[in-house]
Protein backbone atom coordinates (compact mmCIF):
# COMPACT_ATOMS: atom_id res chain seq x y z
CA UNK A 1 -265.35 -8.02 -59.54
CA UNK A 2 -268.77 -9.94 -60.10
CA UNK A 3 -269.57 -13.39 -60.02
CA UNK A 4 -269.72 -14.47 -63.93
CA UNK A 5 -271.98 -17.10 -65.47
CA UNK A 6 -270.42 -19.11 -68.34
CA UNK A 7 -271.57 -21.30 -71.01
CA UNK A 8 -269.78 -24.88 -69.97
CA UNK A 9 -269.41 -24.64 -74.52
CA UNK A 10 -267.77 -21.78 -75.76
CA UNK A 11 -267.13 -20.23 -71.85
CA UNK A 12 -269.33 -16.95 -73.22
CA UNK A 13 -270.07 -15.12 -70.37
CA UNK A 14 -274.06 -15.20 -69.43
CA UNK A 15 -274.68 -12.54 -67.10
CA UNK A 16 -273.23 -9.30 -69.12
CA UNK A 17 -275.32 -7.11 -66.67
CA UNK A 18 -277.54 -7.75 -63.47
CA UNK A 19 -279.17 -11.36 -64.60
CA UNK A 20 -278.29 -14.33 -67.03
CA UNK A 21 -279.80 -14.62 -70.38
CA UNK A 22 -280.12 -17.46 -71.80
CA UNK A 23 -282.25 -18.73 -74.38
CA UNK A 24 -285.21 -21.17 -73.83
CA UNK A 25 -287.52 -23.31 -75.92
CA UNK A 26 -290.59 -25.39 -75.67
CA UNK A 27 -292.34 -27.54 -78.22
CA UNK A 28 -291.75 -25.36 -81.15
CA UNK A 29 -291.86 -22.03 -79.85
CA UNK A 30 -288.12 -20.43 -78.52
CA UNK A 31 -288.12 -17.16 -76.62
CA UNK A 32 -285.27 -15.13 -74.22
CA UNK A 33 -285.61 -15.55 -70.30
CA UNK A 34 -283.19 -13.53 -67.62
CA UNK A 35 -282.71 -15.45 -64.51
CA UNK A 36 -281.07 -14.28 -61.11
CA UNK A 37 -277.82 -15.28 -60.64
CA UNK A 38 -278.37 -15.46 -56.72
CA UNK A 39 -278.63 -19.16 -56.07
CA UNK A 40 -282.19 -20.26 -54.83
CA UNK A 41 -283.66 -17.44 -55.93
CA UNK A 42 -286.05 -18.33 -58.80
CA UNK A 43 -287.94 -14.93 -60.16
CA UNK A 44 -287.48 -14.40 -63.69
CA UNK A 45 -288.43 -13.09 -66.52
CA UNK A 46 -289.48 -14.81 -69.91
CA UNK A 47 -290.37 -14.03 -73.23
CA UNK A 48 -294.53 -14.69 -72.77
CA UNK A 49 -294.81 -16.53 -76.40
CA UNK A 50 -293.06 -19.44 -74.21
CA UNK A 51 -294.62 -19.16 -70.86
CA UNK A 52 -298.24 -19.25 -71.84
CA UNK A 53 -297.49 -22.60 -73.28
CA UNK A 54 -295.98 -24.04 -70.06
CA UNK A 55 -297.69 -26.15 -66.97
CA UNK A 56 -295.99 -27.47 -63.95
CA UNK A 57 -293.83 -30.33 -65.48
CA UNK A 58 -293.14 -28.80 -68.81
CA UNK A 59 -289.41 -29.79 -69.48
CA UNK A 60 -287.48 -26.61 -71.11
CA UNK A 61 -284.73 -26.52 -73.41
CA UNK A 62 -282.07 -24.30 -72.20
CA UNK A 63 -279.26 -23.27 -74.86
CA UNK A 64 -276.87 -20.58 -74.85
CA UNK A 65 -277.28 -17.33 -76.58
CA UNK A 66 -273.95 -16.96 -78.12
CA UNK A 67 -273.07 -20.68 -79.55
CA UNK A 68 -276.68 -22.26 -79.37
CA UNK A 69 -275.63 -25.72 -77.52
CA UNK A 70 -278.35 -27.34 -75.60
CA UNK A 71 -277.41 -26.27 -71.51
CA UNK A 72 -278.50 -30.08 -70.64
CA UNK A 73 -276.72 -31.24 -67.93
CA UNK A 74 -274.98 -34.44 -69.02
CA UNK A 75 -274.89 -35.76 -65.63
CA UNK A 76 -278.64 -34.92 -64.97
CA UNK A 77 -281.45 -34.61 -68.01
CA UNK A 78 -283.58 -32.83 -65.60
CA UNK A 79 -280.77 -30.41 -65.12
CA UNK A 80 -279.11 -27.13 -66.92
CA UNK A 81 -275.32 -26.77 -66.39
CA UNK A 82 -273.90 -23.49 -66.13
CA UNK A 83 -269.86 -22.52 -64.60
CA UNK A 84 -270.10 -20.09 -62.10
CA UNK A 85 -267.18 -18.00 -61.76
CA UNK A 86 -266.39 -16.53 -58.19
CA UNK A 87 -263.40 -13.86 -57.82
CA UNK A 88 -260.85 -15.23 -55.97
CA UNK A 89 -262.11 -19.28 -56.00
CA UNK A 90 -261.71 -21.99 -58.29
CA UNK A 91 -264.58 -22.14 -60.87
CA UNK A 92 -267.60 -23.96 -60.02
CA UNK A 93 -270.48 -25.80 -61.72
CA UNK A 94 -274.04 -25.08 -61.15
CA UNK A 95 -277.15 -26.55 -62.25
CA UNK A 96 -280.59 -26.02 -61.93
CA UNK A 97 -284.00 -27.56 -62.51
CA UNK A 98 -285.10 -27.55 -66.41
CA UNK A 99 -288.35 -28.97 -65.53
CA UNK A 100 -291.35 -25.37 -65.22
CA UNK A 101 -292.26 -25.39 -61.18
CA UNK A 102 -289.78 -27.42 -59.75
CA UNK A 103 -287.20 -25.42 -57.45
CA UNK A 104 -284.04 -27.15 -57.52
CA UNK A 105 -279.93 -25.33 -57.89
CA UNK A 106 -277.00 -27.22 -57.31
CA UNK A 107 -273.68 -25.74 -56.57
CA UNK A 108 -270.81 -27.79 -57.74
CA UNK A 109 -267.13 -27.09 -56.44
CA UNK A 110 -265.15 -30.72 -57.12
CA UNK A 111 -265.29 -31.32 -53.29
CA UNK A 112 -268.78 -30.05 -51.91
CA UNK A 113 -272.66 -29.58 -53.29
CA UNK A 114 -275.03 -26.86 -52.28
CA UNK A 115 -278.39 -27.54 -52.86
CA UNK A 116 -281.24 -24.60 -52.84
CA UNK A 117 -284.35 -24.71 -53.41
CA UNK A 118 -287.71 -26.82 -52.28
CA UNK A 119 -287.82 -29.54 -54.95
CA UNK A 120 -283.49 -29.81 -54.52
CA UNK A 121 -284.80 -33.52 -52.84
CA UNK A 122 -286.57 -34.15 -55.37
CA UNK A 123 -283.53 -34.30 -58.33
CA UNK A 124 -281.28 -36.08 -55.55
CA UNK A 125 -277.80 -35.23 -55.55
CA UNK A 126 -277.15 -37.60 -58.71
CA UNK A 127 -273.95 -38.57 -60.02
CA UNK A 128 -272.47 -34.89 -60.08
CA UNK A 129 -268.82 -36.30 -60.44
CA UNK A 130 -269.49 -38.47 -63.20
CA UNK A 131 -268.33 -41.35 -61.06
């Protein structure tokens, strides 16, 4: 069995195949991107109406595909929340930088954090636990 993306919302499942698609917007223009699911990796691919509009420090909505809630993090604006389902673990939370150029992905498992990424510093660990 696969690792399996979910939206925190309606628990849709992201990654149906190889990457995660979610849905992304920016000013008024809203386009499809496919991320790696491999933590700390950060090549993806997105629809080029949106890109061509973004600079470093352009902050992206995220929403899911299937329900349309806004993937905010609501511990961390800067942030996208995603569950991560691993075969075999308890299900974890991971979030990752909405801001365009800033490497940042946070693995969330109640206990520990994983942080990947060059900007991870940068966002600070935050107030993951909501404590």
């Amino acid at each position: 069995m696969k690792t399996n993306f979910t939206c925190p919302h309606c628990q849709a499942v992201l990654n149906p195949s190889v990457k995660i698609l979610l849905v992304v917007s920016y000013r008024n223009t809203k386009g499809m991107i496919l991320l790696s699911p491999q933590p700390g990796n950060y090549k993806y691919i997105c629809d080029s109406s949106v890109e061509r509009q973004l600079s470093a420090g352009s902050k992206i909505r995220f929403s899911c595909p299937v329900c349309s809630e806004d993937l905010t993090s609501p511990t961390n604006s800067q942030l996208v929340e995603l569950r991560m389902t691993v075969p075999g673990r308890e299900p974890r939370r991971v979030e990752f930088s909405r801001i365009y150029g800033k490497q940042a992905t946070f693995v969330l498992d109640g206990e520990d954090i994983l942080s990947f990424g060059e900007d991870a510093d940068d966002l600070g660990l935050g107030n993951f636990f909501g404590a």
